[in-house]
C-alpha atoms as a PDB file:
ATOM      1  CA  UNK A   1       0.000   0.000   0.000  1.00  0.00           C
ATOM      2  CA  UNK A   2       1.356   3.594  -0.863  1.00  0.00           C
ATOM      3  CA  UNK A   3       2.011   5.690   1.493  1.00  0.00           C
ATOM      4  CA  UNK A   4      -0.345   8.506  -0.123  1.00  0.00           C
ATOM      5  CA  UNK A   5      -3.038   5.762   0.537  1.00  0.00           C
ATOM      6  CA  UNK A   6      -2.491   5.471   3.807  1.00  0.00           C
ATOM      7  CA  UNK A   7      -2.661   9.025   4.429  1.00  0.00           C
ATOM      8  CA  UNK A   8      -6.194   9.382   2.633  1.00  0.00           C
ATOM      9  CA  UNK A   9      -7.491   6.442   4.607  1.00  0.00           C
ATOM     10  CA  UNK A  10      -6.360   8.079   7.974  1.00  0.00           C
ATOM     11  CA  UNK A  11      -8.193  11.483   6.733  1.00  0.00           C
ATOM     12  CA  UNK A  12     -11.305   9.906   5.673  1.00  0.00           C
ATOM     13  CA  UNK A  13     -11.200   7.951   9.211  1.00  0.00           C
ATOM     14  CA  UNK A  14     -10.681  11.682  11.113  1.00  0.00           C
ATOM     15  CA  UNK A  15     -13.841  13.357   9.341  1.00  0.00           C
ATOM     16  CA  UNK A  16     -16.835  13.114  12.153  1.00  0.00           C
ATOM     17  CA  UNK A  17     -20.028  11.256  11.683  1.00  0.00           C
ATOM     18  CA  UNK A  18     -22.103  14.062  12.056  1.00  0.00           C
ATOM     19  CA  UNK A  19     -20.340  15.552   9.062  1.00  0.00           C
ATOM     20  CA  UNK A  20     -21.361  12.836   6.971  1.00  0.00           C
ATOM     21  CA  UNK A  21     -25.375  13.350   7.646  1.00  0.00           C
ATOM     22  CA  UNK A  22     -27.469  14.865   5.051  1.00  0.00           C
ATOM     23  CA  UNK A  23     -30.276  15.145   7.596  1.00  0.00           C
ATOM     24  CA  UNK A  24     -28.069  17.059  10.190  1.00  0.00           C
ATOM     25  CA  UNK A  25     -30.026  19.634  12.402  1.00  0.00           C
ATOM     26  CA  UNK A  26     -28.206  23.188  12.972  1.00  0.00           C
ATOM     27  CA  UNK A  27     -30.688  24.583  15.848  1.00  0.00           C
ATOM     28  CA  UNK A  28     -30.138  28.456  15.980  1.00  0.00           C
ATOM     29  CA  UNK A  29     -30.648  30.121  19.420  1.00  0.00           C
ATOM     30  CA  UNK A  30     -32.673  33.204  18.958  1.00  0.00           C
ATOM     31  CA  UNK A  31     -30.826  36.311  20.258  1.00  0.00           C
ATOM     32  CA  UNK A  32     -33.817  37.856  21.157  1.00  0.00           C
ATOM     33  CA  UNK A  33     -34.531  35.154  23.619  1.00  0.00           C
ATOM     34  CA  UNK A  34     -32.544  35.193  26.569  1.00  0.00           C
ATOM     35  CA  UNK A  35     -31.219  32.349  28.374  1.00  0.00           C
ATOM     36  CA  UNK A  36     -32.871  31.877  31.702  1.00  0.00           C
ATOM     37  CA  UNK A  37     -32.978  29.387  35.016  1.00  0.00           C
ATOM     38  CA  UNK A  38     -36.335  29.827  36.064  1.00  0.00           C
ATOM     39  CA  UNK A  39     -37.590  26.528  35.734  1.00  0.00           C
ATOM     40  CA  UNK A  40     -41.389  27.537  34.880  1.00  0.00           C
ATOM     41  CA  UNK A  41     -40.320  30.269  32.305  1.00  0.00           C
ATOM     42  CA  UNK A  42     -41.116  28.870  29.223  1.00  0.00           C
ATOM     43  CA  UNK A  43     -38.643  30.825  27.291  1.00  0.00           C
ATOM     44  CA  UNK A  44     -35.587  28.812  29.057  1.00  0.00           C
ATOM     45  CA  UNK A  45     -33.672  27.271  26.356  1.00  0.00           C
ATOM     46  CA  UNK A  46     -33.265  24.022  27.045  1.00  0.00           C
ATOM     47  CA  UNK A  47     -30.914  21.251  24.726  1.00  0.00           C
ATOM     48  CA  UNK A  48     -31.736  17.692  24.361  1.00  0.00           C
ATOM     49  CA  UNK A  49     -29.502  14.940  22.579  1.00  0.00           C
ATOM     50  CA  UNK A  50     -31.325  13.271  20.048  1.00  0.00           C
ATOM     51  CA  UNK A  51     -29.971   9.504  18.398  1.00  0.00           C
ATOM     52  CA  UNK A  52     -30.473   9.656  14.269  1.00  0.00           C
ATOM     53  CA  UNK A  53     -32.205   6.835  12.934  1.00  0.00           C
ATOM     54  CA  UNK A  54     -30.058   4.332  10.735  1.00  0.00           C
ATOM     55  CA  UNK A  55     -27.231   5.432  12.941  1.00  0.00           C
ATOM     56  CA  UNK A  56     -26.252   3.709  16.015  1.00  0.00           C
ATOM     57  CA  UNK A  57     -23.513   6.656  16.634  1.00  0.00           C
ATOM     58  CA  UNK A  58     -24.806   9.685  15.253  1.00  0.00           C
ATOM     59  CA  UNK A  59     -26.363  12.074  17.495  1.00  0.00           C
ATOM     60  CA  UNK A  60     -27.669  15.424  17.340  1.00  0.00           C
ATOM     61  CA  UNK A  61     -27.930  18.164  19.813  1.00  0.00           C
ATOM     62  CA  UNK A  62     -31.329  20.153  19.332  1.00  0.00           C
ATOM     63  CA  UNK A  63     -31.552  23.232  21.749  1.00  0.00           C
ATOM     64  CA  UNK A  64     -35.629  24.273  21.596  1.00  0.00           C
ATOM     65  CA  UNK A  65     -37.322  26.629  24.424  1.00  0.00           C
ATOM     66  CA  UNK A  66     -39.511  25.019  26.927  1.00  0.00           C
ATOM     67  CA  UNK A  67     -42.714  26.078  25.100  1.00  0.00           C
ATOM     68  CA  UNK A  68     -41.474  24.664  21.716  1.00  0.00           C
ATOM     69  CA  UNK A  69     -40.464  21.021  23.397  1.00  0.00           C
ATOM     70  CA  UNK A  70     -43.858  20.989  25.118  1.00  0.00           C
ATOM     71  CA  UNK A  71     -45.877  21.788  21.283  1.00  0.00           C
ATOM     72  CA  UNK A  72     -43.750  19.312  20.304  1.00  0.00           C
ATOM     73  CA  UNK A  73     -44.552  16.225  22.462  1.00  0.00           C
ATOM     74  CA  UNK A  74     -48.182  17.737  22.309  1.00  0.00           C
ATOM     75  CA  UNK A  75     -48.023  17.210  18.471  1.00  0.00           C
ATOM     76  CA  UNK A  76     -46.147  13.956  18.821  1.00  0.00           C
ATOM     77  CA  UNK A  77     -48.835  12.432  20.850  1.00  0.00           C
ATOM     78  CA  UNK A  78     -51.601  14.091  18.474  1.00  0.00           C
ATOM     79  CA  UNK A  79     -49.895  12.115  15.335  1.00  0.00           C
ATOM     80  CA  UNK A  80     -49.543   9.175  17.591  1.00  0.00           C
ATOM     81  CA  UNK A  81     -53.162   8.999  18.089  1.00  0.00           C
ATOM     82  CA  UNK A  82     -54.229   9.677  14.827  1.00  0.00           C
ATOM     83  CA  UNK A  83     -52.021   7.194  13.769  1.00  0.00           C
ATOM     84  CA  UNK A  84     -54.069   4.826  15.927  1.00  0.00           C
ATOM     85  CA  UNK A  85     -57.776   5.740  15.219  1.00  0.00           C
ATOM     86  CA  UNK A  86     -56.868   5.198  11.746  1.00  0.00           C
ATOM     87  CA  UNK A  87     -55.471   2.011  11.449  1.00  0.00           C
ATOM     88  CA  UNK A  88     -57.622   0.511  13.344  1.00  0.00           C
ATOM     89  CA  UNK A  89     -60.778   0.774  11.363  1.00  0.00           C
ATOM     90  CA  UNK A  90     -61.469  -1.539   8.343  1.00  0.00           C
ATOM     91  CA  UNK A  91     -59.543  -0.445   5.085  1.00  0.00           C
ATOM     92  CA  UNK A  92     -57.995   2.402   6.826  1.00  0.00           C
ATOM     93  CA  UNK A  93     -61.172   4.293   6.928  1.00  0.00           C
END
């Protein structure tokens, strides 16, 4: 094996995973938002660490405010139940 082989086979091995991902999520903290503590202010910024599917290493860090995670989960379980009701009648009707 050349040398210059080995060399491109130790760069390709040093680019990240994350890198890689077309699907990759960039969250953008608002400025006009300001970063609090108050636990019940639902303007807190809060950052969660989420696995990407078809990737058992891949992870990406998604930083939402406390009010956007909770419409989130609220929509989540909305799909999850519509999901439900539907396919559980006769022809998917």
């Amino acid at each position: 094996m050349k040398l210059a082989d080995v060399i491109f086979a130790c760069a390709l091995l040093s680019i990240p995973v994350a890198a890689l991902a077309d699907d990759a999520v960039t969250p953008v903290a608002s400025p006009a938002i300001p970063a609090t503590k108050d636990a019940k202010d639902p303007n807190r910024i809060i950052c969660k660490t989420e696995d990407q599917i078809g990737s058992r290493i891949a992870t990406t860090k998604v930083c939402l405010t406390a009010a956007q995670w909770r419409d989130r989960a609220f929509h989540a379980g909305q799909w999850a139940e519509h999901q439900e009701t539907y396919n559980s009648q006769p022809n998917g009707r």
